[in-house]
PDB file of N, CA and C in Angstrom:
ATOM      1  N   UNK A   1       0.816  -1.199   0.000  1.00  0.00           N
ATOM      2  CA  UNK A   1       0.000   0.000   0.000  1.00  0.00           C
ATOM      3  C   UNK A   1       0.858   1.262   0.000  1.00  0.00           C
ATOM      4  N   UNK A   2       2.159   1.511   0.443  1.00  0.00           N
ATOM      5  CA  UNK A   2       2.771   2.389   0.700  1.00  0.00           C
ATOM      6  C   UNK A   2       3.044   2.420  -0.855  1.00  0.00           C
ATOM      7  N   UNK A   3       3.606   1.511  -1.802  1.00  0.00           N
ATOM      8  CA  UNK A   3       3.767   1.869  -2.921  1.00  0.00           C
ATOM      9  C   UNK A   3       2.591   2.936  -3.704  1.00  0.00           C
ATOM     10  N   UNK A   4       1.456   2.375  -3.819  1.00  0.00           N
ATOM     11  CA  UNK A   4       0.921   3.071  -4.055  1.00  0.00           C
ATOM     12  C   UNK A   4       0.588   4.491  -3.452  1.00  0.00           C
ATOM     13  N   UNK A   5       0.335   4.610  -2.124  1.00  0.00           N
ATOM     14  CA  UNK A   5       0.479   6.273  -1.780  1.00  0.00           C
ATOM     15  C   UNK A   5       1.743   6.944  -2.434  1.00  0.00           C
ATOM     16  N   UNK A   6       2.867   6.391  -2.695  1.00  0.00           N
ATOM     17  CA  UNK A   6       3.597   6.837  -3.126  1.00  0.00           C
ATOM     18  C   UNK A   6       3.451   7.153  -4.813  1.00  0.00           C
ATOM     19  N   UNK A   7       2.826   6.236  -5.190  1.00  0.00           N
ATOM     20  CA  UNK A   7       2.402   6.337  -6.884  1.00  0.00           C
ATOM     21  C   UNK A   7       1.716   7.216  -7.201  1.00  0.00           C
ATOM     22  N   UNK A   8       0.654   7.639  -6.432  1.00  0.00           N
ATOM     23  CA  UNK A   8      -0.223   8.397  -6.481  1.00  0.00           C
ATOM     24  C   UNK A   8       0.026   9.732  -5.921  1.00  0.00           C
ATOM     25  N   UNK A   9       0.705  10.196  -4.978  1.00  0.00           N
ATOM     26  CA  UNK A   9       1.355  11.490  -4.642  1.00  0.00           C
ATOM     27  C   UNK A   9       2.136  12.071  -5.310  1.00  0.00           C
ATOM     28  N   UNK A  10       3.717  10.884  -6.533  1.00  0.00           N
ATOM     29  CA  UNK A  10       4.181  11.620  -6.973  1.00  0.00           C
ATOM     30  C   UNK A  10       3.356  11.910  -8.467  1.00  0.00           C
ATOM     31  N   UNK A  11       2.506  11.302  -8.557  1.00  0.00           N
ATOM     32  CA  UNK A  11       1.890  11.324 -10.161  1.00  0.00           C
ATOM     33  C   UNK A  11       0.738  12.768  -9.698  1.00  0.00           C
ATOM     34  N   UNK A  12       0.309  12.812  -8.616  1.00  0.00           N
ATOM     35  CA  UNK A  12      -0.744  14.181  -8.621  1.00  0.00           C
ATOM     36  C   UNK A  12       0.403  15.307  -8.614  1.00  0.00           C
ATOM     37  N   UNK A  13       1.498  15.328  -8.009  1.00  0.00           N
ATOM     38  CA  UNK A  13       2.587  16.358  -7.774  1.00  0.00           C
ATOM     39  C   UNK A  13       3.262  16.519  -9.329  1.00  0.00           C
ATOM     40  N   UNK A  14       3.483  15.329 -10.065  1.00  0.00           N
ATOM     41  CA  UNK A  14       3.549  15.731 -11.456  1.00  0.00           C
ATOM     42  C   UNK A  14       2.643  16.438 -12.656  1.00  0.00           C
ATOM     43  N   UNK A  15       1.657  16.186 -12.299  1.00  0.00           N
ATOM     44  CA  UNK A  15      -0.013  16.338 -13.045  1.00  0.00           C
ATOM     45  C   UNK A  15      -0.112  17.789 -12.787  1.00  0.00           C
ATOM     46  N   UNK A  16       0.336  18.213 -11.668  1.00  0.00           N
ATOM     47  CA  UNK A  16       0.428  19.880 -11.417  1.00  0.00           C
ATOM     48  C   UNK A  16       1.110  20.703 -11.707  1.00  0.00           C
ATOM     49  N   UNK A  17       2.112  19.739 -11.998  1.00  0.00           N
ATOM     50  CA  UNK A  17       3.489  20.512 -11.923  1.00  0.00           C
ATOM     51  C   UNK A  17       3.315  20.928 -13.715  1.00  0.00           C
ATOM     52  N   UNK A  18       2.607  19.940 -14.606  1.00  0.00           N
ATOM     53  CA  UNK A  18       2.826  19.827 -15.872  1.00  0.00           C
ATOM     54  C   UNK A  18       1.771  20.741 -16.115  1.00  0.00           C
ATOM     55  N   UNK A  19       0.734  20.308 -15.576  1.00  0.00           N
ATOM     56  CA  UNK A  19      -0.552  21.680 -15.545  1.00  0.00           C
ATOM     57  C   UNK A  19       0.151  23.154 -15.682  1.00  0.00           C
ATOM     58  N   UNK A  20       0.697  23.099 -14.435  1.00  0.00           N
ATOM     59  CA  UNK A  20       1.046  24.829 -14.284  1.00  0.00           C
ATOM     60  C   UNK A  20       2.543  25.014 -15.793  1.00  0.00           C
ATOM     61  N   UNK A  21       3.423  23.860 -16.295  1.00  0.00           N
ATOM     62  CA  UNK A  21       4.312  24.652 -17.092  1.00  0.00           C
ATOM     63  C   UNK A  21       3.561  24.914 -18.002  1.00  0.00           C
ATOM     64  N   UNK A  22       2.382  24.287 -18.147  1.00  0.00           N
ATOM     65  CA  UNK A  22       1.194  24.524 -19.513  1.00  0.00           C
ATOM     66  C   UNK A  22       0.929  25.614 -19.253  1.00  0.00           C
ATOM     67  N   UNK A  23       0.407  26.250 -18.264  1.00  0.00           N
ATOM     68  CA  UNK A  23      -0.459  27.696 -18.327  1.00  0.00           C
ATOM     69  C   UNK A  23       0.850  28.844 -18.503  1.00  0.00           C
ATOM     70  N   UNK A  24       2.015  28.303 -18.287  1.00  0.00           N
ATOM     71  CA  UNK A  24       2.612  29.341 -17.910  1.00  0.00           C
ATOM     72  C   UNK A  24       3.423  29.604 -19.651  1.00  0.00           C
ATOM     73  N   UNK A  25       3.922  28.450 -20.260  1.00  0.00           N
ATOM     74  CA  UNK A  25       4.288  28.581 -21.479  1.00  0.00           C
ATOM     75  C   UNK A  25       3.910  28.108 -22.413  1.00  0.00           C
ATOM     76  N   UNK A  26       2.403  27.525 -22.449  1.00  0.00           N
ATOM     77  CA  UNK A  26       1.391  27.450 -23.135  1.00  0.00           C
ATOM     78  C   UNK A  26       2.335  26.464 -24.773  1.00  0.00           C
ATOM     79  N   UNK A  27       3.022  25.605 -24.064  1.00  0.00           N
ATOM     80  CA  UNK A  27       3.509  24.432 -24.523  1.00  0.00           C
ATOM     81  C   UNK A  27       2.432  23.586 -24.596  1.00  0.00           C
ATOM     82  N   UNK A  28       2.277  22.829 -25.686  1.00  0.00           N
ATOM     83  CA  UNK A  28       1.165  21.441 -25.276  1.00  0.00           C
ATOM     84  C   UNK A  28       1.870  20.327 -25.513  1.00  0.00           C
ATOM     85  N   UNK A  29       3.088  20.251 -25.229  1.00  0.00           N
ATOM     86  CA  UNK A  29       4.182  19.224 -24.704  1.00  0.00           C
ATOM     87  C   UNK A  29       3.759  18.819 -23.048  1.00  0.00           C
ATOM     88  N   UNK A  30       3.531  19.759 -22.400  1.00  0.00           N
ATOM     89  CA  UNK A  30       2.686  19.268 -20.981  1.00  0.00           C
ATOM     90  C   UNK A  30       1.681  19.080 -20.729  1.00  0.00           C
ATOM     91  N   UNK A  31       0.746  19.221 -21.670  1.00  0.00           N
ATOM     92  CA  UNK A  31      -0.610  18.832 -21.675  1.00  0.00           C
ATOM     93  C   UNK A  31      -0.469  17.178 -22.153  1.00  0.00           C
ATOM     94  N   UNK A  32       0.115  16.792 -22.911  1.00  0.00           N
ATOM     95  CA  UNK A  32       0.766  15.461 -23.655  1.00  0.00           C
ATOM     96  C   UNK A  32       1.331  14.579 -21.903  1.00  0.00           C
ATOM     97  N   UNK A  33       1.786  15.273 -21.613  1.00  0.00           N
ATOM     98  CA  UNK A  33       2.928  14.752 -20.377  1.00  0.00           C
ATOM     99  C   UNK A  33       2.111  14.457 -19.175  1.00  0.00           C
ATOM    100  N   UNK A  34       1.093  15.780 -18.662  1.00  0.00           N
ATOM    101  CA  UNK A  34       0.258  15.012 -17.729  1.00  0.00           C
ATOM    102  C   UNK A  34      -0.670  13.616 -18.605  1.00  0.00           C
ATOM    103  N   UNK A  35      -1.472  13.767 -19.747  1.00  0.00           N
ATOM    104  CA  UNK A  35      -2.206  13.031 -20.327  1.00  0.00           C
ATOM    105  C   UNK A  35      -1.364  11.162 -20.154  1.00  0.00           C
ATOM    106  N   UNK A  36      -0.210  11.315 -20.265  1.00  0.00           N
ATOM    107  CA  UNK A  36       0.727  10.285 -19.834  1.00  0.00           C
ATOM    108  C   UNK A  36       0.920   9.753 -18.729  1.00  0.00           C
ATOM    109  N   UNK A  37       1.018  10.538 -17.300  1.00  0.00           N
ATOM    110  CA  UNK A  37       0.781  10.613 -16.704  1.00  0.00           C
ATOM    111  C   UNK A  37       0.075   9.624 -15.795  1.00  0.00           C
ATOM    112  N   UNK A  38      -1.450  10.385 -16.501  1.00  0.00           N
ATOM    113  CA  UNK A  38      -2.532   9.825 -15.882  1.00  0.00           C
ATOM    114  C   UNK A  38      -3.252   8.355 -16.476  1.00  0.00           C
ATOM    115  N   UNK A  39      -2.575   8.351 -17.898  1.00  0.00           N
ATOM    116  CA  UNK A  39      -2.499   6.917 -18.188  1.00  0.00           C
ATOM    117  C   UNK A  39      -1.418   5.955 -17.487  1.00  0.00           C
ATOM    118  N   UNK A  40      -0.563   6.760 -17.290  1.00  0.00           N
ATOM    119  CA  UNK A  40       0.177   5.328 -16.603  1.00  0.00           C
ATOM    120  C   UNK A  40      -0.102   5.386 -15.150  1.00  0.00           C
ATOM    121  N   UNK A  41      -0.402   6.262 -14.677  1.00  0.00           N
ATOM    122  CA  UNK A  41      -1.375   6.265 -13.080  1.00  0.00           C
ATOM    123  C   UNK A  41      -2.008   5.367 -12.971  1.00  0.00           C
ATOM    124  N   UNK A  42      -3.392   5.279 -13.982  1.00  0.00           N
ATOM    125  CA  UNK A  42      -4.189   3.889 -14.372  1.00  0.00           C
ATOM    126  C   UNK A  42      -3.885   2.719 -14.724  1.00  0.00           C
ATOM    127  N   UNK A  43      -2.773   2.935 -15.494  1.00  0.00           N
ATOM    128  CA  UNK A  43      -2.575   1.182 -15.826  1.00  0.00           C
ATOM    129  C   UNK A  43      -1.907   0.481 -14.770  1.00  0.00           C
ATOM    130  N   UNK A  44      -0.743   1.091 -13.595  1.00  0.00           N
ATOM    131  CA  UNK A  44      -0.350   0.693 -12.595  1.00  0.00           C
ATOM    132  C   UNK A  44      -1.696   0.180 -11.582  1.00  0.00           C
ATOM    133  N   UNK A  45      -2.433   1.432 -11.431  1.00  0.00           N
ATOM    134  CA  UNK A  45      -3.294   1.163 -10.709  1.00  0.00           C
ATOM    135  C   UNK A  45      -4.319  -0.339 -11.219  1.00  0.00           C
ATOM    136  N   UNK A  46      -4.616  -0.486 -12.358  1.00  0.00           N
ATOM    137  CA  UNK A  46      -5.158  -1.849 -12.293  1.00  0.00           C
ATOM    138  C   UNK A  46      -4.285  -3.244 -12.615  1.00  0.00           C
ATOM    139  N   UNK A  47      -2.924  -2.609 -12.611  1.00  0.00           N
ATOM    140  CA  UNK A  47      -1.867  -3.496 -12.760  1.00  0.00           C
ATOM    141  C   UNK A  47      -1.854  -4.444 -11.176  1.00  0.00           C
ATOM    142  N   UNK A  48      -1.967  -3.239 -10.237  1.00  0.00           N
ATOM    143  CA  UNK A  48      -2.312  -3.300  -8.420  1.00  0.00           C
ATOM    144  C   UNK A  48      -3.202  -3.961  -8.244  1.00  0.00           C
ATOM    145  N   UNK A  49      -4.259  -3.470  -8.725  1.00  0.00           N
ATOM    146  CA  UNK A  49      -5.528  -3.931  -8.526  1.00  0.00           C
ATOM    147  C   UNK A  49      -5.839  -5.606  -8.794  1.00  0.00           C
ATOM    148  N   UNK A  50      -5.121  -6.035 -10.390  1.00  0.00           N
ATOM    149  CA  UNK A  50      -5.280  -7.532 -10.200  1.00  0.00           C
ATOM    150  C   UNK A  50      -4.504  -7.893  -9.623  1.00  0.00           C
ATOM    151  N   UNK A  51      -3.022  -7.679  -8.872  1.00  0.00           N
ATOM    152  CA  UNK A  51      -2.403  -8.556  -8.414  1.00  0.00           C
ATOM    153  C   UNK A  51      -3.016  -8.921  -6.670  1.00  0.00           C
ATOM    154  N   UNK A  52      -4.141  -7.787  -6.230  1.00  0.00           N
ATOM    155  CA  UNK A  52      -4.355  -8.034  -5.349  1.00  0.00           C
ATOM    156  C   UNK A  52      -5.891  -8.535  -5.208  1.00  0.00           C
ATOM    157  N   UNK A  53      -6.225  -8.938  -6.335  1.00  0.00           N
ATOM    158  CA  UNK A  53      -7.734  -9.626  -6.873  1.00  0.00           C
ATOM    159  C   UNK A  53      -7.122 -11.280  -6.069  1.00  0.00           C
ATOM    160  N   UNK A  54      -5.834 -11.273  -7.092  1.00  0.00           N
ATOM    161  CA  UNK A  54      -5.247 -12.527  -7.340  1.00  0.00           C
ATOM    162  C   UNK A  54      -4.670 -12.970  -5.754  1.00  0.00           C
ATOM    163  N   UNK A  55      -4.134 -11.871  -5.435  1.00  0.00           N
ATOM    164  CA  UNK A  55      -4.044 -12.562  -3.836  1.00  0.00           C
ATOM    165  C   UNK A  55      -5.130 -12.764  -2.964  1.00  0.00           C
ATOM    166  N   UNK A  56      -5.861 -12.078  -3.431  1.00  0.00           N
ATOM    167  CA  UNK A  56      -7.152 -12.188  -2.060  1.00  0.00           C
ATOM    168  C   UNK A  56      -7.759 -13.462  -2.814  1.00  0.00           C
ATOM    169  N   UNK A  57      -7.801 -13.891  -3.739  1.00  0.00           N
ATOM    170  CA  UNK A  57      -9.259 -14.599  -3.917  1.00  0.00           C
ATOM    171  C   UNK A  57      -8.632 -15.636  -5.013  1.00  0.00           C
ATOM    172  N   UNK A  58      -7.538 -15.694  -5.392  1.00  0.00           N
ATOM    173  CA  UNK A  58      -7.511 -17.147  -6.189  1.00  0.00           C
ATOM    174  C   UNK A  58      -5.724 -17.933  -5.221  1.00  0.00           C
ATOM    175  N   UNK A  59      -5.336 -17.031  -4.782  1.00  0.00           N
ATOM    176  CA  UNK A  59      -4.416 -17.956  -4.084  1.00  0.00           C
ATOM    177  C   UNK A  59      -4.900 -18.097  -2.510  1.00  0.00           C
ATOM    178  N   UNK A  60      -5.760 -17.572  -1.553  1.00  0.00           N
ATOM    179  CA  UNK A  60      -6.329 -17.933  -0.544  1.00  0.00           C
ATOM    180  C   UNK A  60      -7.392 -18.992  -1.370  1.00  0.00           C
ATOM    181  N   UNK A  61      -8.072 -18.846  -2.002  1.00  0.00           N
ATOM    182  CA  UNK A  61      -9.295 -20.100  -2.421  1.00  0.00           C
ATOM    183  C   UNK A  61      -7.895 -21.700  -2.816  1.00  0.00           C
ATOM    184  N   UNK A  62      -6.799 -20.903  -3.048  1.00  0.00           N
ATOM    185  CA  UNK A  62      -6.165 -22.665  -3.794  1.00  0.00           C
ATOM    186  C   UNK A  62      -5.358 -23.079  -2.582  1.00  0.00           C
ATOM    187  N   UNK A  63      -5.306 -22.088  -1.458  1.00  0.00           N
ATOM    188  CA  UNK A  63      -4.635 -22.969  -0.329  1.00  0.00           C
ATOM    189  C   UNK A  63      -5.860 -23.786   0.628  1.00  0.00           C
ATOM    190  N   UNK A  64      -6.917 -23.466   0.252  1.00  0.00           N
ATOM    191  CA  UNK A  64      -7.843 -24.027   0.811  1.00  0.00           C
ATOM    192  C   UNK A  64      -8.173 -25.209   0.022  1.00  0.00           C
ATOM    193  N   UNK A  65      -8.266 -25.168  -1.169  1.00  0.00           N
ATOM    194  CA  UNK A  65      -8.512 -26.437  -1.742  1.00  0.00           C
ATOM    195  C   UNK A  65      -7.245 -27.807  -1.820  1.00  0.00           C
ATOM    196  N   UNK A  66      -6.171 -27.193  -1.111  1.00  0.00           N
ATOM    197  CA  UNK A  66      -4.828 -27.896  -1.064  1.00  0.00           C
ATOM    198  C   UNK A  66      -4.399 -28.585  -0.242  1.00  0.00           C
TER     199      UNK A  66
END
């Protein structure tokens, strides 16, 4: 879990950071960069998400059937 608070703090601290060089030099190289970002925010996050599908519920169900 700590990974993730950590995934998620530095990816909102980036998302802002890329936000604000956008407003400020109206680059859409950082609009591109958060958009990246927040896709790979997500794919980690359900990258997380099944590995802990997979622990809760198909390797506790196969030590029980074992």
């Amino acid at each position: 879990m700590l990974i993730l608070r950590l995934l998620f703090m530095f990816s909102a601290l980036a998302i802002v950071l890329a936000g604000g060089l956008y407003i400020f030099t109206r680059k859409h190289y950082y609009l591109r960069l958060a958009w990246q970002i927040v896709r790979f925010t997500v794919f980690a996050l359900l990258i997380f998400g099944a590995l802990f599908l997979l622990e809760r519920y198909v390797l506790i169900g196969w030590r029980i059937l074992v």
